[in-house]
Protein backbone atom coordinates (compact mmCIF):
# COMPACT_ATOMS: atom_id res chain seq x y z
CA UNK A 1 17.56 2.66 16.57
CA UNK A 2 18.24 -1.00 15.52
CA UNK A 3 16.48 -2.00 18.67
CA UNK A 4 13.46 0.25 17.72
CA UNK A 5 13.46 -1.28 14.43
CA UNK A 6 13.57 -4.89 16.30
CA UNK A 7 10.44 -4.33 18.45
CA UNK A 8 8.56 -2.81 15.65
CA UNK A 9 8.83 -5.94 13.92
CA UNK A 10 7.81 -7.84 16.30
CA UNK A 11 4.61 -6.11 16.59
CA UNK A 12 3.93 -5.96 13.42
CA UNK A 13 4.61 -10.03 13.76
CA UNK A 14 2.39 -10.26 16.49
CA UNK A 15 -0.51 -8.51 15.51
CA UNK A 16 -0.55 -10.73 11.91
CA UNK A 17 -0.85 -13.65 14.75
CA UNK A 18 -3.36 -12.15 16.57
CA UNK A 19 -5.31 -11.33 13.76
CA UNK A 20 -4.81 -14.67 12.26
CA UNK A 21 -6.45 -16.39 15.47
CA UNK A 22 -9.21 -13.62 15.90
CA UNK A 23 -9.87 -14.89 11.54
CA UNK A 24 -10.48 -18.05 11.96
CA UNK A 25 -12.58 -19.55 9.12
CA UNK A 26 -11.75 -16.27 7.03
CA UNK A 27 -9.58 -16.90 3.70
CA UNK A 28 -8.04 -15.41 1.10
CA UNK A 29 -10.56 -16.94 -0.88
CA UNK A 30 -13.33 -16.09 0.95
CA UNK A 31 -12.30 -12.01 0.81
CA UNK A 32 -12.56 -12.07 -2.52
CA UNK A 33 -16.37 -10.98 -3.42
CA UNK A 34 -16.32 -8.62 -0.54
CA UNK A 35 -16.83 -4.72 -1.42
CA UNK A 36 -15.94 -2.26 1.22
CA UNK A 37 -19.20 0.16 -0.06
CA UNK A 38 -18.83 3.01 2.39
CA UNK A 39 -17.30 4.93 5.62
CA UNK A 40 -17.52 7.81 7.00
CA UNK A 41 -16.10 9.31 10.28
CA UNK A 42 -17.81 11.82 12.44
CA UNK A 43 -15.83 13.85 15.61
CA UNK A 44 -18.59 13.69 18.30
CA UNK A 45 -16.83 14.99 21.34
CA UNK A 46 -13.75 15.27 22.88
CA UNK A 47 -11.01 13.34 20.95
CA UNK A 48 -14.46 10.80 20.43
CA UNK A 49 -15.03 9.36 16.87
CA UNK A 50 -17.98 7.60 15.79
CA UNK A 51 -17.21 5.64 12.69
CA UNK A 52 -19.83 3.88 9.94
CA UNK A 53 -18.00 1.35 7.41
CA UNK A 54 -19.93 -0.50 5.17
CA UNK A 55 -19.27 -3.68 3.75
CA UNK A 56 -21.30 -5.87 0.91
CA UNK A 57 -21.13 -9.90 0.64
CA UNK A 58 -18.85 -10.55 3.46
CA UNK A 59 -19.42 -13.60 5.28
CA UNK A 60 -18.99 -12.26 9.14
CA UNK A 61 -19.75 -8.91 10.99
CA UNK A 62 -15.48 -9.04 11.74
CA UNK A 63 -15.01 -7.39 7.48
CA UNK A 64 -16.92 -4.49 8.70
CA UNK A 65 -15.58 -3.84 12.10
CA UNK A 66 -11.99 -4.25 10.63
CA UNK A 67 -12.62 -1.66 7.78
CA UNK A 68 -14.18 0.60 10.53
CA UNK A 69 -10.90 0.01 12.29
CA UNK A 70 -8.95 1.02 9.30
CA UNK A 71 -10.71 4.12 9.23
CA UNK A 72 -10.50 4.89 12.68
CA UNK A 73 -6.37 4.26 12.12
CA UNK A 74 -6.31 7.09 9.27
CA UNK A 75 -8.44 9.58 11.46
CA UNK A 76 -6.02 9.15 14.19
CA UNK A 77 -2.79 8.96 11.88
CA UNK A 78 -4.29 12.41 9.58
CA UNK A 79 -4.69 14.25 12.99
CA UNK A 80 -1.55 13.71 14.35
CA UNK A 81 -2.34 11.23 17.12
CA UNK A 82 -0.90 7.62 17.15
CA UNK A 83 -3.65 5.43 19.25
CA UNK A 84 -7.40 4.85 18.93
CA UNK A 85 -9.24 2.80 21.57
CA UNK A 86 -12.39 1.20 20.92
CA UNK A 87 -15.31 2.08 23.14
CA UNK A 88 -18.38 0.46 21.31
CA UNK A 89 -19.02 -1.51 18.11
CA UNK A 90 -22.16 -3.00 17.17
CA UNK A 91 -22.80 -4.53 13.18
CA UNK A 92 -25.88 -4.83 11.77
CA UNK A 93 -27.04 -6.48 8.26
CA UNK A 94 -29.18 -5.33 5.93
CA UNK A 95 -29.66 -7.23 2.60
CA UNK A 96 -26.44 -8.35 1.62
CA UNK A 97 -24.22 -4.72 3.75
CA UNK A 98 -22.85 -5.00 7.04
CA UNK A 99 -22.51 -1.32 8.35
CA UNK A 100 -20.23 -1.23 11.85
CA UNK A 101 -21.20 1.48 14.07
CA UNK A 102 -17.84 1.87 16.10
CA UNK A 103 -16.81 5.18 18.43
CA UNK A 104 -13.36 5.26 19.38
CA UNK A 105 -11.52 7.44 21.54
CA UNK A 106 -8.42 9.21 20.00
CA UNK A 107 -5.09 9.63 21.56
CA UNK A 108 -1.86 10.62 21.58
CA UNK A 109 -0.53 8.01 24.06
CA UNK A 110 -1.54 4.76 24.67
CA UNK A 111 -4.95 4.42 26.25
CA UNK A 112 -6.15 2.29 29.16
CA UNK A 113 -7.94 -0.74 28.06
CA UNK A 114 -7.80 -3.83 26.25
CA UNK A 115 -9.42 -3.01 23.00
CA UNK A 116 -6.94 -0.33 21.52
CA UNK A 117 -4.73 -0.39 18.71
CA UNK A 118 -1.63 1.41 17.42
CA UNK A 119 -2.66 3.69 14.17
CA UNK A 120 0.64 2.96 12.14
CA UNK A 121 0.58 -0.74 12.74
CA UNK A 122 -2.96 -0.89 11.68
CA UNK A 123 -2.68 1.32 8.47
CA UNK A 124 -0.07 -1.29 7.55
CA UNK A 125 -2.04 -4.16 8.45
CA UNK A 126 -5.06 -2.56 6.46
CA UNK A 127 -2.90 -2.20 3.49
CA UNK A 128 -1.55 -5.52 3.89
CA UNK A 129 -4.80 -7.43 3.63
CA UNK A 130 -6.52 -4.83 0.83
CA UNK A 131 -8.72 -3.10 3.47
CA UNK A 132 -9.48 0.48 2.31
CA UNK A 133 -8.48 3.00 5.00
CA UNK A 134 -10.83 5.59 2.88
């Protein structure tokens, strides 16, 4: 158990690295006028998710594909599965809202792939950084 406790840690570690480099530019300060608007999440085939997230006066596309993320995480985690994988994510920008259009496969066990992500470590990364999991 202590060893469990160990590597979840250091994932949870590793992934506030990771999403530190993937940031750069992106403050504290500059999060501060964002408004995560909207999201919804839509079951459009087997174990696939399309999800919309909406974001006004952020600075990058990255605030609404990481809210869309954070949404994807809670679909998973309320379902009873413990991995998403990301299949396709485009942003677009209208006015001052970025909406991300992301589908993600949902599984049980890890996927394939190198854009996947562990529900429970993102739901605590979302909460961490004041990202609305909706």
């Amino acid at each position: 158990m202590r060893q469990m406790t160990m590597l979840y840690t250091l994932v949870l570690a590793m992934t506030g690295v990771v999403s530190a480099c993937e940031r750069t530019g992106a403050t504290a300060l500059s999060t501060r006028g964002v408004n995560y608007v909207s999201a919804e999440a839509e079951l459009i085939g087997d174990g696939l998710v399309k999800i919309s997230a909406s974001v006004k006066n952020a600075e990058s596309d990255h605030f609404a594909s990481d809210f869309a993320a954070c949404v994807a995480a809670r679909y998973a985690l309320l379902r009873g599965f413990g991995f998403a994988r990301l299949v396709t994510d485009s942003v677009s920008l209208t006015q001052d809202i970025r909406t991300a259009t992301s589908v993600y496969s949902i599984t049980a066990r890890l996927p394939a792939g190198v854009r996947k992500l562990d529900a429970e470590v993102v739901a605590v990364n979302c909460a961490e950084n004041g990202i609305p999991m909706v």
